[in-house]
Protein backbone atom coordinates (compact mmCIF):
# COMPACT_ATOMS: atom_id res chain seq x y z
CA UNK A 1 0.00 0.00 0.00
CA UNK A 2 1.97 3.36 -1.42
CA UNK A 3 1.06 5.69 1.79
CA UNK A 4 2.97 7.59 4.74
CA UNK A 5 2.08 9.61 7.64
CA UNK A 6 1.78 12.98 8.51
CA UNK A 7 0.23 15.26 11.03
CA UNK A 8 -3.08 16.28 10.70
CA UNK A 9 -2.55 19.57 11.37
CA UNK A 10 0.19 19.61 7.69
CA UNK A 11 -3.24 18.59 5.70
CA UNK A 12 -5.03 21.19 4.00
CA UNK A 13 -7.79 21.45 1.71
CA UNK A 14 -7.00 20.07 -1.94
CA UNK A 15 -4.57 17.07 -0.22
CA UNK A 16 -5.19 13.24 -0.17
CA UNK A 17 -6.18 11.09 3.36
CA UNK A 18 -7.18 7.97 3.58
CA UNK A 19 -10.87 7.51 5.66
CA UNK A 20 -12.20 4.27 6.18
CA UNK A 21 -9.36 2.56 4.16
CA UNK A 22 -10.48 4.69 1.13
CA UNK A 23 -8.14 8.06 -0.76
CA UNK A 24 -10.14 11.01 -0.43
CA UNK A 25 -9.54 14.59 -1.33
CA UNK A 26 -9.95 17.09 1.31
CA UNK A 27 -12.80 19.25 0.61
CA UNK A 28 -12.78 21.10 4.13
CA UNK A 29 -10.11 21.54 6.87
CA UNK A 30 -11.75 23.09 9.87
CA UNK A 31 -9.67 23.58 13.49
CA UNK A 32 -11.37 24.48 17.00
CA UNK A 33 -9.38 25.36 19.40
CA UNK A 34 -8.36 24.24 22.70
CA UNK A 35 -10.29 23.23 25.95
CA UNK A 36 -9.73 23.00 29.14
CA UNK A 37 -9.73 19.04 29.18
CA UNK A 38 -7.75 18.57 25.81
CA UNK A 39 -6.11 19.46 22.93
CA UNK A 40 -7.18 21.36 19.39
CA UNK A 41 -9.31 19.32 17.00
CA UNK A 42 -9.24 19.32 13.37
CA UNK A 43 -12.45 18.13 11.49
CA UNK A 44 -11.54 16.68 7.76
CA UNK A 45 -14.52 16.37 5.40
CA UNK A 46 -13.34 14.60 2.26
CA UNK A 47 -14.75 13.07 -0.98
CA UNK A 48 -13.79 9.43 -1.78
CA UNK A 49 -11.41 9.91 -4.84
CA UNK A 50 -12.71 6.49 -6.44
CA UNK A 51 -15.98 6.24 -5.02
CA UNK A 52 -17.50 9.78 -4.67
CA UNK A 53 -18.82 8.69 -1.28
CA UNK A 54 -18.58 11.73 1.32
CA UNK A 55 -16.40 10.85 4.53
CA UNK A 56 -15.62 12.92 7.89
CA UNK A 57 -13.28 12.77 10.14
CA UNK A 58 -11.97 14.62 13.74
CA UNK A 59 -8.87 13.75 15.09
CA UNK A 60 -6.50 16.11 17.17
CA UNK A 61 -4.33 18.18 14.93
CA UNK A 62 -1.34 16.54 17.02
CA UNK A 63 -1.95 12.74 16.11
CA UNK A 64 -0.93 11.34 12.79
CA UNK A 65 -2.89 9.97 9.82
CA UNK A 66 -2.23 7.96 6.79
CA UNK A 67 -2.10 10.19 3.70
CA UNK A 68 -2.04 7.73 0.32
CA UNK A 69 0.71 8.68 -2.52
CA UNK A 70 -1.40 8.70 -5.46
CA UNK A 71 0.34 8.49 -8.96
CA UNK A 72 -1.00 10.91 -12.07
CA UNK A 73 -0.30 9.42 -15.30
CA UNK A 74 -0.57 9.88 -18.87
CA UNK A 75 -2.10 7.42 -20.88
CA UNK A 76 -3.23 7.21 -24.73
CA UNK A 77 -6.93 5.71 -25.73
CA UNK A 78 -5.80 2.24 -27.85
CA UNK A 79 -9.81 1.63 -28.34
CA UNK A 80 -13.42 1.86 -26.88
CA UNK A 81 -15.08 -1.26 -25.96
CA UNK A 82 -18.11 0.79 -25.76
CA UNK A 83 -19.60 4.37 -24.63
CA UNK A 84 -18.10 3.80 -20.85
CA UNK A 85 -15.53 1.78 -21.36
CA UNK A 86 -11.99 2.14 -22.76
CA UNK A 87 -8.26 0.70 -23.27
CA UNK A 88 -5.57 2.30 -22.65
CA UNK A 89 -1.83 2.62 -22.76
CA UNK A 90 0.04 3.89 -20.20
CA UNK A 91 2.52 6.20 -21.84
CA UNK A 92 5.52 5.09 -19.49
CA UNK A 93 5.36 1.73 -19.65
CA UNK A 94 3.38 0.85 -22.47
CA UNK A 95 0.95 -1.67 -21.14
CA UNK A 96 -2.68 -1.80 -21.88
CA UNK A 97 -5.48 -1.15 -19.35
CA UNK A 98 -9.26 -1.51 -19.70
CA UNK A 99 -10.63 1.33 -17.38
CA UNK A 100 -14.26 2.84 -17.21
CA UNK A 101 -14.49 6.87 -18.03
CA UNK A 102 -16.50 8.94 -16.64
CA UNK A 103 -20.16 10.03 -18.65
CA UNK A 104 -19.47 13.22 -19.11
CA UNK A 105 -16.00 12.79 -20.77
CA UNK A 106 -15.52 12.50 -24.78
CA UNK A 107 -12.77 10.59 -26.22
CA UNK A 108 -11.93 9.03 -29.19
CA UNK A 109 -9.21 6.64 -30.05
CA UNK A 110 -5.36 8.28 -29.99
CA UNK A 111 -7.01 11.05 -27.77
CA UNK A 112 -4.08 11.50 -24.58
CA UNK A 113 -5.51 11.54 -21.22
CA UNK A 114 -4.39 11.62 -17.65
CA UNK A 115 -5.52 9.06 -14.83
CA UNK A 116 -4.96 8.37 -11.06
CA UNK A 117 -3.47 5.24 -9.79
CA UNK A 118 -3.23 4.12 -6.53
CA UNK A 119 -3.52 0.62 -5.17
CA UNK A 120 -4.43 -1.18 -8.45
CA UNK A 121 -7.42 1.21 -8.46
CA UNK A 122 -7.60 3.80 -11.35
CA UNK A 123 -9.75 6.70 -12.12
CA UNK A 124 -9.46 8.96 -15.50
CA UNK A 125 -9.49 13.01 -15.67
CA UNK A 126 -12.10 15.02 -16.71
């Protein structure tokens, strides 16, 4: 599993976490600060980066969290299988993937295009 740890209080809005054993993209970084029985708390609110699913999290901004290390890639469209799905070759190392795109994204084959890849898991660009 390509991840590492970091405090919560480095994260920010726009950076990776991993909620629920799922990469999500920070959509809001909130802090409160502290009590008189404890420490400050950050709440995360994040979108699942392959899923879409909406996660939360609080954790003090002292304790660490698993942040995933999520490759961006170029790839090239070989052919469409049919209106959602399509393979492609990675541009580095020239294999072929079948991957679903997204409905609102147009391609045709020879079109260049840019995924995510993390944990066998992959996700094109709109």
């Amino acid at each position: 599993m390509a991840k590492e740890q970091k405090e919560v209080r480095d994260l920010q809005e726009g950076n990776y976490v991993i909620i629920e054993d799922a990469a999500c993209k920070i959509d809001g970084y909130s802090t409160a600060k502290p009590g008189k029985h404890g420490s400050a708390k950050a709440r995360i609110e994040a979108r699942g980066v392959f899923d879409g699913k909406r996660r939360s999290l609080s954790q003090p901004v002292d304790a660490k969290i698993w942040v995933p290390i999520i490759n961006r890639k170029q790839g090239q469209i070989v052919s469409k299988e049919s209106e959602s799905v399509v393979q492609v070759m990675d541009l580095e190392t020239y294999e072929t993937i079948t991957m679903e795109i997204p409905g609102d994204v147009d391609v045709d084959p020879d079109d260049e295009i840019e995924y995510l890849e993390w944990e066998g898991k992959r996700k094109v660009l709109q």
